[in-house]
Protein backbone atom coordinates (compact mmCIF):
# COMPACT_ATOMS: atom_id res chain seq x y z
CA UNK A 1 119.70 86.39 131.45
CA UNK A 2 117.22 83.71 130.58
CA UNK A 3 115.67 82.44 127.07
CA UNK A 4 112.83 84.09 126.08
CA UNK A 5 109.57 82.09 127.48
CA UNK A 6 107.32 80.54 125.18
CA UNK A 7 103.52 81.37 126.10
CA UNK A 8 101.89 77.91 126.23
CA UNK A 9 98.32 78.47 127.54
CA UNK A 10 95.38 79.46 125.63
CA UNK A 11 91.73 79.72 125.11
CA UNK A 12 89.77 81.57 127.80
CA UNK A 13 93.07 83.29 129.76
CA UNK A 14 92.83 84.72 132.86
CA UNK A 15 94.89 87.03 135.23
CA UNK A 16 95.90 87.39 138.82
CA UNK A 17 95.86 91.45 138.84
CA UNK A 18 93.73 91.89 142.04
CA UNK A 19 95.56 93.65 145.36
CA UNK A 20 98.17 91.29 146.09
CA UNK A 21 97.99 88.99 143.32
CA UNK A 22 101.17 91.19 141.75
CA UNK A 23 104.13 90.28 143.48
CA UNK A 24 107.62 90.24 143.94
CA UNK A 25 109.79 87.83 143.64
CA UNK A 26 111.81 86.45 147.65
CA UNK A 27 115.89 86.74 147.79
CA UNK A 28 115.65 83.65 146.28
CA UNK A 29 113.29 84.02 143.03
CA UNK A 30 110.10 82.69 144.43
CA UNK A 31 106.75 83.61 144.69
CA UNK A 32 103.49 82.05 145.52
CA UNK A 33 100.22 82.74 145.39
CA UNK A 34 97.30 81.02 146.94
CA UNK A 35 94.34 80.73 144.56
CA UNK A 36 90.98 79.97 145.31
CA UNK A 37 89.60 77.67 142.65
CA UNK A 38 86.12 78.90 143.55
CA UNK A 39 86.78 82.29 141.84
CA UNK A 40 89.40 81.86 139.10
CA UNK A 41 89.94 84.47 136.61
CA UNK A 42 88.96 83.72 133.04
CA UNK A 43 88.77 85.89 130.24
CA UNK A 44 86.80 89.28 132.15
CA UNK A 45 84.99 86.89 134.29
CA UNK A 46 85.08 84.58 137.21
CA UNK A 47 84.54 80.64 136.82
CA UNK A 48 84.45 77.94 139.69
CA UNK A 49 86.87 75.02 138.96
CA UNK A 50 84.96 71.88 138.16
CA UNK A 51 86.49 68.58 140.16
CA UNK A 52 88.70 66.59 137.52
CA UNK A 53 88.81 69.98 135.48
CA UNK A 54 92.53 70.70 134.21
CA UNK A 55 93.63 73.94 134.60
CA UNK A 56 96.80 75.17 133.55
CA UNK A 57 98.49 78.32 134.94
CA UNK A 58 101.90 80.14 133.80
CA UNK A 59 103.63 83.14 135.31
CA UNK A 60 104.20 86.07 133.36
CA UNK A 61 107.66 88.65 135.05
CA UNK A 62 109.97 91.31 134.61
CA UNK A 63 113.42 89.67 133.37
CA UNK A 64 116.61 91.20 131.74
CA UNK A 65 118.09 90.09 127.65
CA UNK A 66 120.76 88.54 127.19
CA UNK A 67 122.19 92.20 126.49
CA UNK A 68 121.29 93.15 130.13
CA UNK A 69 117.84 95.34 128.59
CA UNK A 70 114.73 95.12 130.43
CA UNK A 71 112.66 93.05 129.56
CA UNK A 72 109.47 90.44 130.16
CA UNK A 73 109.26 86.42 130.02
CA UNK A 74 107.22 83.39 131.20
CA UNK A 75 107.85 80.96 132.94
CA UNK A 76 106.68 76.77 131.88
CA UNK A 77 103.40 76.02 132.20
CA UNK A 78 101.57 74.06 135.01
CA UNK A 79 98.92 71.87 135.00
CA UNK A 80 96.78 71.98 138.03
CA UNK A 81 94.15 69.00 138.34
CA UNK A 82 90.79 70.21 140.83
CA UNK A 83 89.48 67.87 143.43
């Protein structure tokens, strides 16, 4: 059971909810996703990634309480700088 994750992004949020952007986790707790910083998702639209923008990007999952209930968390924040 894990802590329960702080949300730590803000302003214009975006989400990954097109086919195959929700996934499950590997046998070992990892997924990936590969993003195209030409079409990022932000706030109902789509936005291009300036270069030297800052974007920051935090995952959102299914966990378990520290009683063993279902539940959901986040994981830390990343900051992404675009090139």
């Amino acid at each position: 059971a894990n802590s329960v994750g702080l949300l730590c992004v803000g302003g214009q949020i975006g989400r990954f909810v097109q086919p195959g952007q929700i996934q499950a986790t590997n046998a070992a707790g990892e997924v990936s996703l590969d993003v195209d910083p030409g079409a990022l998702p932000a706030g109902g639209t789509v936005i291009s990634a300036a270069p030297g923008a800052t974007h920051y990007f935090q995952l959102w999952h299914r966990d378990f309480d520290a009683g063993g209930a279902p539940t959901s968390n986040l994981t830390s924040a990343v900051a992404v700088l675009m090139f």
